[in-house]
Protein backbone atom coordinates (compact mmCIF):
# COMPACT_ATOMS: atom_id res chain seq x y z
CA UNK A 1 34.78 17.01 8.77
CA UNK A 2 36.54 15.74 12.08
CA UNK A 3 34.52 14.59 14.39
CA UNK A 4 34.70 13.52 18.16
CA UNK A 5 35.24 10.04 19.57
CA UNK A 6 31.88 10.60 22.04
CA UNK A 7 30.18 11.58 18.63
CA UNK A 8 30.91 8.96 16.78
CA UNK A 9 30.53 6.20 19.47
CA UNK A 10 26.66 8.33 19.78
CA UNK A 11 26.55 7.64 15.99
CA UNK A 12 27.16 3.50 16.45
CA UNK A 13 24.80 4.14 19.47
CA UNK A 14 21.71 4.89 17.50
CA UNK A 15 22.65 3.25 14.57
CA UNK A 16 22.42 0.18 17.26
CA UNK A 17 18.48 -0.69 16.90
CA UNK A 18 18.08 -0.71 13.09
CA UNK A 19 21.34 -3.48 12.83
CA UNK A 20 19.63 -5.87 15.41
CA UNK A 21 16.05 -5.08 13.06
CA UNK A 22 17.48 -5.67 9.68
CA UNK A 23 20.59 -8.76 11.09
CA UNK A 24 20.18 -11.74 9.06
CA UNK A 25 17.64 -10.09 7.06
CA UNK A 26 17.38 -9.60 3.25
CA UNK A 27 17.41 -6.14 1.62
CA UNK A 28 17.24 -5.97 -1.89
CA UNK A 29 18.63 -2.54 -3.36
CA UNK A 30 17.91 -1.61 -7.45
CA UNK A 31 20.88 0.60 -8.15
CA UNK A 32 20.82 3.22 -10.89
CA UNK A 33 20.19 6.80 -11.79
CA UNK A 34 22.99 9.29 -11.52
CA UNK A 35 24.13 7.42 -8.12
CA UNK A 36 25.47 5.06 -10.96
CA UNK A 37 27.50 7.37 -12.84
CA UNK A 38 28.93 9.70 -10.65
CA UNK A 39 32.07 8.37 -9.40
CA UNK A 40 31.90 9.88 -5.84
CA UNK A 41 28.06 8.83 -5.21
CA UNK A 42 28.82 5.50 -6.69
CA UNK A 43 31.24 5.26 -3.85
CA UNK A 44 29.71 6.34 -1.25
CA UNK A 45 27.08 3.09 -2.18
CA UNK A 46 29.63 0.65 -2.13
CA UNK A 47 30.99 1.63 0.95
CA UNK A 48 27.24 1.31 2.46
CA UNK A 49 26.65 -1.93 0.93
CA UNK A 50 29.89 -3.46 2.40
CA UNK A 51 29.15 -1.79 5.78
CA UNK A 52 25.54 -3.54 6.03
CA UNK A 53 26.86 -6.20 4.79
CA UNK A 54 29.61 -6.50 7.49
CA UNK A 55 26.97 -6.18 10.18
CA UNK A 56 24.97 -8.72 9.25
CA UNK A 57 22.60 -7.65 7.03
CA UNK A 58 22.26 -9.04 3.33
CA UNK A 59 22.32 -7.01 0.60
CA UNK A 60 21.21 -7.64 -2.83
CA UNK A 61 22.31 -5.53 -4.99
CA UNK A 62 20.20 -5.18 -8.63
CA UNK A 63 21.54 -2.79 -10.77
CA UNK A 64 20.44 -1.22 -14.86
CA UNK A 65 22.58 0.68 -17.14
CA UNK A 66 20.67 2.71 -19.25
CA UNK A 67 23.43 5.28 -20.01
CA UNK A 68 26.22 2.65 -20.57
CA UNK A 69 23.84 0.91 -23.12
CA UNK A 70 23.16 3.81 -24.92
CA UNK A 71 26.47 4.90 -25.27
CA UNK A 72 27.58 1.43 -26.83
CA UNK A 73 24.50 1.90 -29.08
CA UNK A 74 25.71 4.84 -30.32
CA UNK A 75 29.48 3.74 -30.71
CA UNK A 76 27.80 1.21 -33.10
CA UNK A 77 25.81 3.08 -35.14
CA UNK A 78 22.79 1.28 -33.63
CA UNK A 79 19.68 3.62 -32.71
CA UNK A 80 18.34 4.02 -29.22
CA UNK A 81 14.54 3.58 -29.37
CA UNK A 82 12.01 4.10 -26.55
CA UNK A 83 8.70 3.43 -25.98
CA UNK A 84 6.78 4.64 -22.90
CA UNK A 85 10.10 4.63 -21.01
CA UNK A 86 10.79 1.41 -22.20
CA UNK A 87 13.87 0.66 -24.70
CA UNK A 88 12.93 -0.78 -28.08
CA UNK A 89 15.20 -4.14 -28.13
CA UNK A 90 15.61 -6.00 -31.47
CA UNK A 91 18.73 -8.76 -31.73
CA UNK A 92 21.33 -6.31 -32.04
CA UNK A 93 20.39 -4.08 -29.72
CA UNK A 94 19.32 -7.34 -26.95
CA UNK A 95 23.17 -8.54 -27.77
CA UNK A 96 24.57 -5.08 -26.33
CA UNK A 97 22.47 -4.93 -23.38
CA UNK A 98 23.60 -8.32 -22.67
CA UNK A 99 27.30 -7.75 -23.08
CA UNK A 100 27.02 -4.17 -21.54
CA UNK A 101 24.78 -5.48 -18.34
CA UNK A 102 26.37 -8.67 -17.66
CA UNK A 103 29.77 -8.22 -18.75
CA UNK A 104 31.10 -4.25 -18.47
CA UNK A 105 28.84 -3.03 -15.43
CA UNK A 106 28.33 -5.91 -13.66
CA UNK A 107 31.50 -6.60 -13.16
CA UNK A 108 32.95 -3.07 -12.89
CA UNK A 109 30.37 -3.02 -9.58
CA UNK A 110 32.12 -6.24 -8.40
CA UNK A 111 35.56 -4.83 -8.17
CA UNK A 112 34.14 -1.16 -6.74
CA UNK A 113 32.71 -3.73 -3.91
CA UNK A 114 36.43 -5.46 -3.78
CA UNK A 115 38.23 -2.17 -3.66
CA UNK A 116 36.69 -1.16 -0.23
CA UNK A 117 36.75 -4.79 0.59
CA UNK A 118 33.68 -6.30 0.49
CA UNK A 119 33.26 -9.53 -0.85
CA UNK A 120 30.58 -10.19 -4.23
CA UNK A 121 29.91 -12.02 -6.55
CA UNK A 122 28.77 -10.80 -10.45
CA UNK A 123 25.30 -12.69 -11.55
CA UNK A 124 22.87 -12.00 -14.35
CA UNK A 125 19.12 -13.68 -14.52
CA UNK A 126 20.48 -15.89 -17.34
CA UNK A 127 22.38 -17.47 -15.00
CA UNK A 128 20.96 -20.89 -13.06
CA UNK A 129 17.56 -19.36 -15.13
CA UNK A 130 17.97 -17.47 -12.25
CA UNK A 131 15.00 -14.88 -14.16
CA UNK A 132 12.61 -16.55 -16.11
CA UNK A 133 10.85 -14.08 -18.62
CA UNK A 134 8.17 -13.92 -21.69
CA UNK A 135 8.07 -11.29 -23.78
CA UNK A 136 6.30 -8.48 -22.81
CA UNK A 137 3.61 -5.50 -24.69
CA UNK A 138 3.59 -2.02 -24.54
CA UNK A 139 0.52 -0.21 -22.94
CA UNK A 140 -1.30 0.07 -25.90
CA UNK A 141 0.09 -3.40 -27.63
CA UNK A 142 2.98 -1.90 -29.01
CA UNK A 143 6.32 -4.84 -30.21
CA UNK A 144 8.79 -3.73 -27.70
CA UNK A 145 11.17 -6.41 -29.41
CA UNK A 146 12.90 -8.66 -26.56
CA UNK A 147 11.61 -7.23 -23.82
CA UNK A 148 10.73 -9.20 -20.65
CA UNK A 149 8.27 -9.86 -18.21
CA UNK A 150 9.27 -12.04 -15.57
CA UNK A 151 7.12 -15.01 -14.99
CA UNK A 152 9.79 -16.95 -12.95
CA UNK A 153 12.43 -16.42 -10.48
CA UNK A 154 14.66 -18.98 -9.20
CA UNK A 155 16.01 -17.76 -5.64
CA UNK A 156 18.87 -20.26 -5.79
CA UNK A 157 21.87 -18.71 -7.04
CA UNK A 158 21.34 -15.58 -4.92
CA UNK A 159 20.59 -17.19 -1.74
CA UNK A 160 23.69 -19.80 -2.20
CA UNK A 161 25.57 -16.19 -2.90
CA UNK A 162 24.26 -14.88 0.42
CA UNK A 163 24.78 -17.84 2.41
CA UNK A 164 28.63 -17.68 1.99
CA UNK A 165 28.60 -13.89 2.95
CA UNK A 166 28.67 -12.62 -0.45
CA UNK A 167 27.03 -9.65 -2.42
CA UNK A 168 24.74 -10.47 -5.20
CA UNK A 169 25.15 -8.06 -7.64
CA UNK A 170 22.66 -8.78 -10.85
CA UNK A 171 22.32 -7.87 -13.87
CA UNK A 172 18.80 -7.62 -15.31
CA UNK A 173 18.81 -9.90 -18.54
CA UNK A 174 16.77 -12.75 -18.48
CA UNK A 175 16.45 -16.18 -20.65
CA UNK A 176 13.15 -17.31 -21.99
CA UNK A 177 12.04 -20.72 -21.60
CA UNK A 178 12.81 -21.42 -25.27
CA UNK A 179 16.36 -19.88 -24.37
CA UNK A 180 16.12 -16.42 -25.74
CA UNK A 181 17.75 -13.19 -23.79
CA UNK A 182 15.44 -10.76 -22.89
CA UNK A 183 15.69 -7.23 -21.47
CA UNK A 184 14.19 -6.97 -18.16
CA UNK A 185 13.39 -2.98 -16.25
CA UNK A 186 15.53 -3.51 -13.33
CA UNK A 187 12.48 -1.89 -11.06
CA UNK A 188 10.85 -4.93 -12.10
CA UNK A 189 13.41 -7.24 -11.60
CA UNK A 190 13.81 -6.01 -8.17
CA UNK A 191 10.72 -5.84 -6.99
CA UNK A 192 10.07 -9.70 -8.33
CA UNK A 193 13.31 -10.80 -6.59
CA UNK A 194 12.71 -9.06 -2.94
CA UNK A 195 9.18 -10.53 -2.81
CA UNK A 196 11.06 -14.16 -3.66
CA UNK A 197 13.49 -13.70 -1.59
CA UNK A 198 10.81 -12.84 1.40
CA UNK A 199 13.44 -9.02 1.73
CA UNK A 200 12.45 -7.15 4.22
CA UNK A 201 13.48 -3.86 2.34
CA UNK A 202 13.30 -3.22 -1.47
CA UNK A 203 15.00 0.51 -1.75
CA UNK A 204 14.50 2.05 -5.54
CA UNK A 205 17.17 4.26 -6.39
CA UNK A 206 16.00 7.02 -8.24
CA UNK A 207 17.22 10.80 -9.53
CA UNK A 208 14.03 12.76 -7.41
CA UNK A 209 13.72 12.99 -3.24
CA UNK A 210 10.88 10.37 -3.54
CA UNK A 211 7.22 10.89 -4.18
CA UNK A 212 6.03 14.46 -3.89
CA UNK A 213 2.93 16.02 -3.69
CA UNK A 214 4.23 18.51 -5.96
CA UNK A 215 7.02 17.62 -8.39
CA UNK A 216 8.20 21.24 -9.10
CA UNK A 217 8.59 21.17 -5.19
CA UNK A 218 10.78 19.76 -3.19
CA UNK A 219 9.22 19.95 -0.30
CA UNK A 220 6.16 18.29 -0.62
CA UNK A 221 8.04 15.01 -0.34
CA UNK A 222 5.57 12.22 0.86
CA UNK A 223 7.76 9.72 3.87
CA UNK A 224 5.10 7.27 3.97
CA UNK A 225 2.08 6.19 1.56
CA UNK A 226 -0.18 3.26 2.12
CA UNK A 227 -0.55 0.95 -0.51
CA UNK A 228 -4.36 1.43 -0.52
CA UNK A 229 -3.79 4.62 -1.34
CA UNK A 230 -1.73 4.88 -4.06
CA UNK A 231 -5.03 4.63 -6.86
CA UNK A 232 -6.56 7.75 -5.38
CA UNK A 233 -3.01 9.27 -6.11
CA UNK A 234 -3.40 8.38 -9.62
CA UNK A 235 -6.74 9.51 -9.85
CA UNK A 236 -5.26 12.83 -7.94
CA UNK A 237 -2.70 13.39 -10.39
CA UNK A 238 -0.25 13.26 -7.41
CA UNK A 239 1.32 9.77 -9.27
CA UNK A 240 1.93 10.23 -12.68
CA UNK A 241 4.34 9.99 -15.81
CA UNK A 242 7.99 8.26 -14.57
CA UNK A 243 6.65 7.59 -10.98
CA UNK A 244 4.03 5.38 -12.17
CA UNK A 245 6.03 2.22 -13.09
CA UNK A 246 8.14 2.67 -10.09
CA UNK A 247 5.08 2.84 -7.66
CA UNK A 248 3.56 -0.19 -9.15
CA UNK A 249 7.16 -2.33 -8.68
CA UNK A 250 6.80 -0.97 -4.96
CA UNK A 251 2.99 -2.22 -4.67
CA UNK A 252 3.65 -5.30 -6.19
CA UNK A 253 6.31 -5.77 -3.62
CA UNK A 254 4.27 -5.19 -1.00
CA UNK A 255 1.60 -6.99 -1.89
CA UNK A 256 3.83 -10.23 -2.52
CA UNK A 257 5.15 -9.88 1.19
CA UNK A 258 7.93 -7.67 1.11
CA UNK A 259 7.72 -6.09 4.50
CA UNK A 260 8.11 -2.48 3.40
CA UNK A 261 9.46 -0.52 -0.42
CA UNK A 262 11.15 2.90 -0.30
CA UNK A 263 12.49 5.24 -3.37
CA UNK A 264 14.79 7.20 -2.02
CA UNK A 265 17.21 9.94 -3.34
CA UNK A 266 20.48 8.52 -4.82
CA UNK A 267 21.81 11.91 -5.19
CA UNK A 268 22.29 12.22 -1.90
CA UNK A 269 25.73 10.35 -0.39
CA UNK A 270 24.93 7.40 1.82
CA UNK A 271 21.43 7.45 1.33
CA UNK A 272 20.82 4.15 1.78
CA UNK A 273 22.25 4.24 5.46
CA UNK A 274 20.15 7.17 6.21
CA UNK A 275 17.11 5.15 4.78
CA UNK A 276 17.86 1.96 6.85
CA UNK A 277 19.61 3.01 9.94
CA UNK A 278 17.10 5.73 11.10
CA UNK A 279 13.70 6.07 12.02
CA UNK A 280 12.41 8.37 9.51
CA UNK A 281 14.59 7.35 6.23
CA UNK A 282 15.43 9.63 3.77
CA UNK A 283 12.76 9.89 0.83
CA UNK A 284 9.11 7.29 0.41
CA UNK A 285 8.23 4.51 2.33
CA UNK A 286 5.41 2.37 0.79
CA UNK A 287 3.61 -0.06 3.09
């Protein structure tokens, strides 16, 4: 679509008052969903990323892989397990997310952030003990295998990154204190490593508009929810299933000083510009 010079320079106009907000600040953005595995989407978020990042504003850039483990796991003949959303991980299965986070997809996002020249640099929470994690229980007590919680985040490596103008991109395995790799949700990660890093955005990715009053509907999308309010919505019915664990990440944000969360379509090309650089954003803010 052509558009005119006045237009555009109206564009950089507006756009004006959310780069002087956000300059020299810290936004953390968890990257996944099927913004990660369509090709055109996944470039339309590298070119955002290098654009905030070449007006000042620092991007860190947290990403999962769900469908690239799985497909390894199935390549060798080792079965994908879930348990309340949460993937089963015994030693086989915590070697492949390992080599499929940290090595293939990490740095395949690396050179994607080269090739519309931006400059980043590949890190995993193994790295500097950069993630610090015990393992973790399902709901009900269930052995998830090496699955994480983090109990310890060391802001180090990412803020060195940041301070010579590079792109963090991590990958969300961590290393126990007794030096095993676990598997970390990369909500969680996230939403640990924007309230460390004092962000003032944490932006979910995610496959739905944002939170919605009714999830057959569209429509009933939700722009802003208090964080007070979010156990009446789970009382209400209005937060449940998938959105639950997400929610919490963005509470727990929140509540450890992260100025403001947001899930927000990644469907949608440059939704994370729309999110930062206007007013009203694009899906949920949680404050």
């Amino acid at each position: 679509m052509d558009i005119s010079n006045n237009t555009r320079a109206r564009v950089l106009i507006d756009a004006l008052p959310y780069i002087q907000k956000y300059n020299n600040k810290v936004v953390v953005v968890k990257y996944g969903g099927n913004a990660m595995t369509n090709d055109d989407l996944k470039q339309a978020v590298m070119s955002d990323i290098v654009l905030l990042s070449l007006v000042g504003i620092k991007v860190v850039l947290v990403h999962g892989g769900g469908p690239e483990i799985s497909d390894m796991l199935k390549r060798l003949n080792i079965e994908s397990r879930f348990i309340n959303g949460l993937r089963y991980t015994d030693k086989e299965t915590v070697d492949v997310v390992k080599m499929v986070l940290a090595g293939k997809v990490n740095k395949e996002l690396v050179s994607l952030l080269a090739e519309h020249k931006g400059n980043a640099i590949g890190l995993c929470g193994i790295d500097g003990k950069m993630l610090v994690a015990e393992r973790a229980e399902g709901e009900n007590g269930e052995d998830l295998g090496y699955v994480g919680n983090v109990v310890k985040v060391n802001t180090k490596p990412i803020t060195d990154a940041l301070n010579n103008g590079c792109v963090p991109v991590i990958a969300t395995v961590a290393c126990g204190e007794d030096g095993q790799t676990y598997n970390i949700n990369a909500d969680t990660a996230a939403s640990r490593i924007a309230a460390e890093l004092g962000a003032e955005n944490l932006i979910l990715m995610t496959d739905i508009a944002g939170l919605l009053r009714n999830k057959e509907d569209p429509t009933t999308l939700i722009p802003f929810v208090n964080v007070s309010e979010v156990p009446f919505m789970k009382r209400q019915g209005i937060i449940s299933g998938g959105m639950i664990p997400k929610i919490d990440c963005c509470v727990e944000a929140v509540r450890r000083g992260v100025r403001k969360t947001s899930i927000i379509d990644g469907r949608i090309p440059h939704s994370i510009l729309i999110e930062i650089l206007s007013n009203e954003g694009i899906g949920t803010q949680f404050k």
